[in-house]
Protein backbone atom coordinates (compact mmCIF):
# COMPACT_ATOMS: atom_id res chain seq x y z
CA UNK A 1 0.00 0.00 0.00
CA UNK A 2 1.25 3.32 -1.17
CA UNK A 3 0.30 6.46 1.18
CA UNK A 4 2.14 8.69 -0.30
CA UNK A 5 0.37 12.16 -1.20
CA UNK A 6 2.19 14.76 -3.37
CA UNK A 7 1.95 17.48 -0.77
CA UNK A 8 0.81 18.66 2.55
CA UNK A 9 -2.22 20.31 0.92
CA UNK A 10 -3.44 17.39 -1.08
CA UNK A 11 -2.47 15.47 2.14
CA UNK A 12 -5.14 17.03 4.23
CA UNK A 13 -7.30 17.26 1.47
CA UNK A 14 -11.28 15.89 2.28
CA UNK A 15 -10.12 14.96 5.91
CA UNK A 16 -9.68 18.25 8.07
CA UNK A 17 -13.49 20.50 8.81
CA UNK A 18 -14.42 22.96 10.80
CA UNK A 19 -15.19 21.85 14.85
CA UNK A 20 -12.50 18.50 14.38
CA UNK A 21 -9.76 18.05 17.20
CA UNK A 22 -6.62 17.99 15.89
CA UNK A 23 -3.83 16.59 17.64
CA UNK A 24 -0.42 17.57 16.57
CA UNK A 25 3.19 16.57 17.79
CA UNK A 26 6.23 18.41 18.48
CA UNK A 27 7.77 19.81 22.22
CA UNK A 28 8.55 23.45 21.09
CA UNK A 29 9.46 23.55 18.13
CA UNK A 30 11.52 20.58 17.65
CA UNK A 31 9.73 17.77 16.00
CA UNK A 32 7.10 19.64 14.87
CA UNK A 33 4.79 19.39 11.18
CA UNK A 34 5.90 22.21 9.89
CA UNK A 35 4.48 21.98 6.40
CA UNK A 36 1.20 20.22 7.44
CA UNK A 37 0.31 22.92 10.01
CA UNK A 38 0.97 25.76 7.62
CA UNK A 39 -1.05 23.63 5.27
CA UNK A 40 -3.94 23.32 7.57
CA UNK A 41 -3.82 27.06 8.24
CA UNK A 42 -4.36 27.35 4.25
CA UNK A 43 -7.15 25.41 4.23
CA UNK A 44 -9.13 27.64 6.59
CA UNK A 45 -11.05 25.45 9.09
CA UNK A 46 -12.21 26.80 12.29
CA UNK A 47 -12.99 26.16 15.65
CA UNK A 48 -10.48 23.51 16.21
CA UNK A 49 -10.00 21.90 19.43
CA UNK A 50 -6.06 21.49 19.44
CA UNK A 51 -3.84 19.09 21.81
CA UNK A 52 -0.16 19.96 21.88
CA UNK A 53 2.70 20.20 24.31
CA UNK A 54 2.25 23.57 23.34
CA UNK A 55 1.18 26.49 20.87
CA UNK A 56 4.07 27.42 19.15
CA UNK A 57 5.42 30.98 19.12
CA UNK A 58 4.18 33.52 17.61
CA UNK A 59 3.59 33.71 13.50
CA UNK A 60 5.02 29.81 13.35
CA UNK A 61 3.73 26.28 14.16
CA UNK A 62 0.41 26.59 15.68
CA UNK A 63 0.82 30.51 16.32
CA UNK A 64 -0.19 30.99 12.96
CA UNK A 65 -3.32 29.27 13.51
CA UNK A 66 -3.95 31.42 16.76
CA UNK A 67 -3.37 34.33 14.39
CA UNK A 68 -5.50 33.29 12.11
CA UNK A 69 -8.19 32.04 14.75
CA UNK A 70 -8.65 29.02 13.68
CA UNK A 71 -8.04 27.40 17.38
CA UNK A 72 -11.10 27.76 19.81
CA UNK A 73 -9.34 25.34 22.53
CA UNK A 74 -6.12 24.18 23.45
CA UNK A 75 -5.46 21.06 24.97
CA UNK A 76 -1.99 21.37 26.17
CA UNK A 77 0.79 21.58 29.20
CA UNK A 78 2.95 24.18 28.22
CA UNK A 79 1.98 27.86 26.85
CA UNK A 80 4.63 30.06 27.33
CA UNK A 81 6.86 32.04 24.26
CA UNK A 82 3.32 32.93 22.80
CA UNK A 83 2.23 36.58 23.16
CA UNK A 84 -0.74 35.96 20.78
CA UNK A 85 -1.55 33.15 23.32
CA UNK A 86 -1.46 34.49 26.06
CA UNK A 87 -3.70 37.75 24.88
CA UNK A 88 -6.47 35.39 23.33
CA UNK A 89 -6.80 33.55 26.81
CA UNK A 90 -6.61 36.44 29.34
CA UNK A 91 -9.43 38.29 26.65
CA UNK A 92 -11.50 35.44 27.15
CA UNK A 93 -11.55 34.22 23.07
CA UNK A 94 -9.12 30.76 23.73
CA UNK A 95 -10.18 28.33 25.85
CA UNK A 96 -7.41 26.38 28.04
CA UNK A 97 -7.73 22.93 29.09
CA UNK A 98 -4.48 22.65 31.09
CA UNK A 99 -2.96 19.16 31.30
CA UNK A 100 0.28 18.23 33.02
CA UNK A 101 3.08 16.97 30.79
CA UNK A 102 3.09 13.06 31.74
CA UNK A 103 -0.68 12.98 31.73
CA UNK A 104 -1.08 14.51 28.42
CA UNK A 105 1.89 11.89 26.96
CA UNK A 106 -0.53 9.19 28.33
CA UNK A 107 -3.30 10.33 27.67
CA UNK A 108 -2.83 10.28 24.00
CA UNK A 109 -0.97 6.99 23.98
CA UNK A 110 -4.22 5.21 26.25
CA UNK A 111 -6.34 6.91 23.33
CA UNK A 112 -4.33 5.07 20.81
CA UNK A 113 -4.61 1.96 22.69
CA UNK A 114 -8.09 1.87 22.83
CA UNK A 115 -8.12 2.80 27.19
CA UNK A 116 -10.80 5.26 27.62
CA UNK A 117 -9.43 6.42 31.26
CA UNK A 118 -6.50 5.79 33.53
CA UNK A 119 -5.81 6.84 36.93
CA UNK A 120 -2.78 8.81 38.03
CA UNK A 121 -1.52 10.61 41.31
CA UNK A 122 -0.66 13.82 39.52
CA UNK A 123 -2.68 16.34 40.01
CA UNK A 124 -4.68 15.29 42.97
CA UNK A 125 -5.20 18.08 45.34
CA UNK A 126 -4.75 20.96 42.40
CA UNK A 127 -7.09 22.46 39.95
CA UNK A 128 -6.05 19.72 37.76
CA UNK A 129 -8.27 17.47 39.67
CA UNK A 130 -11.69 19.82 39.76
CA UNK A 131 -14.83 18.12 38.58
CA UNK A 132 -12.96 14.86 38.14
CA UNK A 133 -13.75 11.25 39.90
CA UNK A 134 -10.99 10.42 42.49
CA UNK A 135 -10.45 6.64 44.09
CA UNK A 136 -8.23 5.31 46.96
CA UNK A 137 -5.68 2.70 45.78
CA UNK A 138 -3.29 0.89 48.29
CA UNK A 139 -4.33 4.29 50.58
CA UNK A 140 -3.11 6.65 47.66
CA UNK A 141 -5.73 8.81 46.39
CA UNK A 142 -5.75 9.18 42.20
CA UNK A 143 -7.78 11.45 39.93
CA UNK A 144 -9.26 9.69 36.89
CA UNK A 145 -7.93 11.00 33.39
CA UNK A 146 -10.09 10.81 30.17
CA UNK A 147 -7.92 9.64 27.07
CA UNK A 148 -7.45 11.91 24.05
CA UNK A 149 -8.43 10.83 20.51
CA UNK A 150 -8.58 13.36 17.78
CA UNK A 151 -10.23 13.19 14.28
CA UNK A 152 -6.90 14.03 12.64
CA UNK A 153 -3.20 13.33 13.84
CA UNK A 154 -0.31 15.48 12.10
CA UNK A 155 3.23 14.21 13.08
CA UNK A 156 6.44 14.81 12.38
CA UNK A 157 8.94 11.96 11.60
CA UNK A 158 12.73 11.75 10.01
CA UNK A 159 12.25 8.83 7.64
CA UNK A 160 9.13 6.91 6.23
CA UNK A 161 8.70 3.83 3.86
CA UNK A 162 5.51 3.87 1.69
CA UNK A 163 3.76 1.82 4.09
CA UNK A 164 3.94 4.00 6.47
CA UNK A 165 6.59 2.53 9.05
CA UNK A 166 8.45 5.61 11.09
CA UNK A 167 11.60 6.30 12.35
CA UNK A 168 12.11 9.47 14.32
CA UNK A 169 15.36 11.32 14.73
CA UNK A 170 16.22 11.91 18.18
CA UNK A 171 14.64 14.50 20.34
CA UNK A 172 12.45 14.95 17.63
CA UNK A 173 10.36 11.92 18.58
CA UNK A 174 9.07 13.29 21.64
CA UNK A 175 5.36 13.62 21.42
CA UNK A 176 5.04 12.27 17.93
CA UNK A 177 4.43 8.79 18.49
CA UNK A 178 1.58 9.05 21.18
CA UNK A 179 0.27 11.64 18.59
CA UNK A 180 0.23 9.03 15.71
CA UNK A 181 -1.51 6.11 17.71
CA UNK A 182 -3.93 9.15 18.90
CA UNK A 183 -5.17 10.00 15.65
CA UNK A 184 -8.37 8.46 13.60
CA UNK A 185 -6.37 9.81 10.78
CA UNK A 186 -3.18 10.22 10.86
CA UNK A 187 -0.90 12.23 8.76
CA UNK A 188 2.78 11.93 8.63
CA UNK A 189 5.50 15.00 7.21
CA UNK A 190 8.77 13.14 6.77
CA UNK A 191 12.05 13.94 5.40
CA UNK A 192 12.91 10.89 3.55
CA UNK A 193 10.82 8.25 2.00
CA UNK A 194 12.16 4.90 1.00
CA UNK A 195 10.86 2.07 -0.29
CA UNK A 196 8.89 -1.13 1.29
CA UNK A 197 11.19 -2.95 2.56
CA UNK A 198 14.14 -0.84 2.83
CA UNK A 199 13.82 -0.03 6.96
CA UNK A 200 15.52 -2.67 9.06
CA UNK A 201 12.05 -3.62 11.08
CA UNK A 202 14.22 -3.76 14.38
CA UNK A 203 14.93 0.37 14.03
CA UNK A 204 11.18 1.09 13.19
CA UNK A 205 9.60 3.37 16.17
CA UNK A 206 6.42 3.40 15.16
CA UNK A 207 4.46 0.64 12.20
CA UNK A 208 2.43 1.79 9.49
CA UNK A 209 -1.12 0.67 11.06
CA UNK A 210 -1.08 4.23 12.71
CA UNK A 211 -0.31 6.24 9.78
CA UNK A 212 -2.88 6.99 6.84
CA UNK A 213 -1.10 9.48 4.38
CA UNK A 214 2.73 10.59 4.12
CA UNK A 215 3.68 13.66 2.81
CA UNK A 216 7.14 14.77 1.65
CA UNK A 217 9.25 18.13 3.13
CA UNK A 218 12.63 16.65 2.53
CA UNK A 219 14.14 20.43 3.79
CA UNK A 220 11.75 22.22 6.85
CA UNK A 221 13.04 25.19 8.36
CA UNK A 222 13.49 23.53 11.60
CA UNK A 223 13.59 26.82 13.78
CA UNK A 224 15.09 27.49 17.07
CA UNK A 225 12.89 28.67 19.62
CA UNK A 226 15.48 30.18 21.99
CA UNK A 227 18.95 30.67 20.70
CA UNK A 228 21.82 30.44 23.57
CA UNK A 229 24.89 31.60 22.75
CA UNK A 230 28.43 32.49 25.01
CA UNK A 231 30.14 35.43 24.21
CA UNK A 232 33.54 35.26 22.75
CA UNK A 233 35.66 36.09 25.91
CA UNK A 234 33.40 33.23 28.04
CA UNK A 235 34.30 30.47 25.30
């Protein structure tokens, strides 16, 4: 089976509508879809539930979609570096479902594995917890987490046979996978494609059963969301 689509725009094409959740991988901006998210901008659907790590920054990743307010809710754990953020949410126009880091890893990845809820110790006692069931295990007390499953899944990944098995470079993995397994449709920007067959099946991260359509962006810009540098006379 060949998934391949000829670009990030035909890739979304008939899939992505206005009200969907979209879940979409990345920590920062490392490992993020850079093509597919501009692409979705382009294809002007609103009122999009998104879960991320995060947002972005502003006028790249998913801060063009908050510029463009596409995004009525963010699922995510981090929100920082995003002015345009942060102004949408204290005006009242973004809604915020904050989710610790861990729980919002597993709760993707229990979505993708067909769990509908776990429990978990973080959060109990915090705002986290509001409004949600809590139970006493071995005389810990938990707070019951919903999983995530979104209508559409864009990830990021290095390299990609036509079938759709993954392998992800480094830090880059990071959210990606849970992302994938997340998705009811899931749509993969790669780097490199290679034929069936090609991908030693002991270095594949993630199998092709979780991925519907592969798109090709064999140079993203791969920005740098804070750059750190010494000084000459420090070095």
């Amino acid at each position: 089976m060949d998934k391949v689509f000829a670009s990030a725009a035909d890739a979304l094409k008939g899939i992505v509508a206005d009200g969907q959740t979209i879940a979409v991988g990345g920590f920062g901006l490392c490992g993020i879809p850079e093509a597919l998210i501009a692409a979705l901008r382009d294809t002007g659907v609103k009122q999009l539930t998104c879960i991320s790590n995060n947002a972005g920054v502003d006028g790249f990743g998913l801060g063009q979609l908050l510029e463009t307010r596409q995004i009525s809710k963010m699922i995510a754990s981090y929100v920082g570096e995003n002015k345009e953020f942060e102004r949408q949410y204290l005006a009242g126009e973004l809604e915020l479902e904050f989710t610790p880091q861990g729980t919002l890893a597993e709760k993707l990845r229990a979505g993708g594995a067909g769990i509908p809820a776990f429990f978990t110790k973080t959060g109990v006692g915090t705002i986290v917890a509001d409004g949600k069931e809590t139970r006493e295990f071995d005389g810990e007390t938990y707070v019951m987490e919903r999983s995530l499953v979104a209508d559409v899944s864009l990830v990021k990944a290095w390299k990609a046979d036509r079938a759709g098995n993954l392998i992800f470079r480094r830090t880059a993995r990071n959210f990606n996978p849970n992302v994938a397994m997340a998705g009811k449709i899931t749509v993969v920007e790669v780097e490199e494609i290679v034929e069936n067959g090609a991908l030693d099946p002991d270095n594949i991260h993630l199998p092709g059963i979780y991925v519907h359509r592969i798109v090709l962006n064999a140079n993203p810009e791969k920005r740098i969301e804070q750059r750190t540098i010494r000084n000459q006379q420090g070095a």
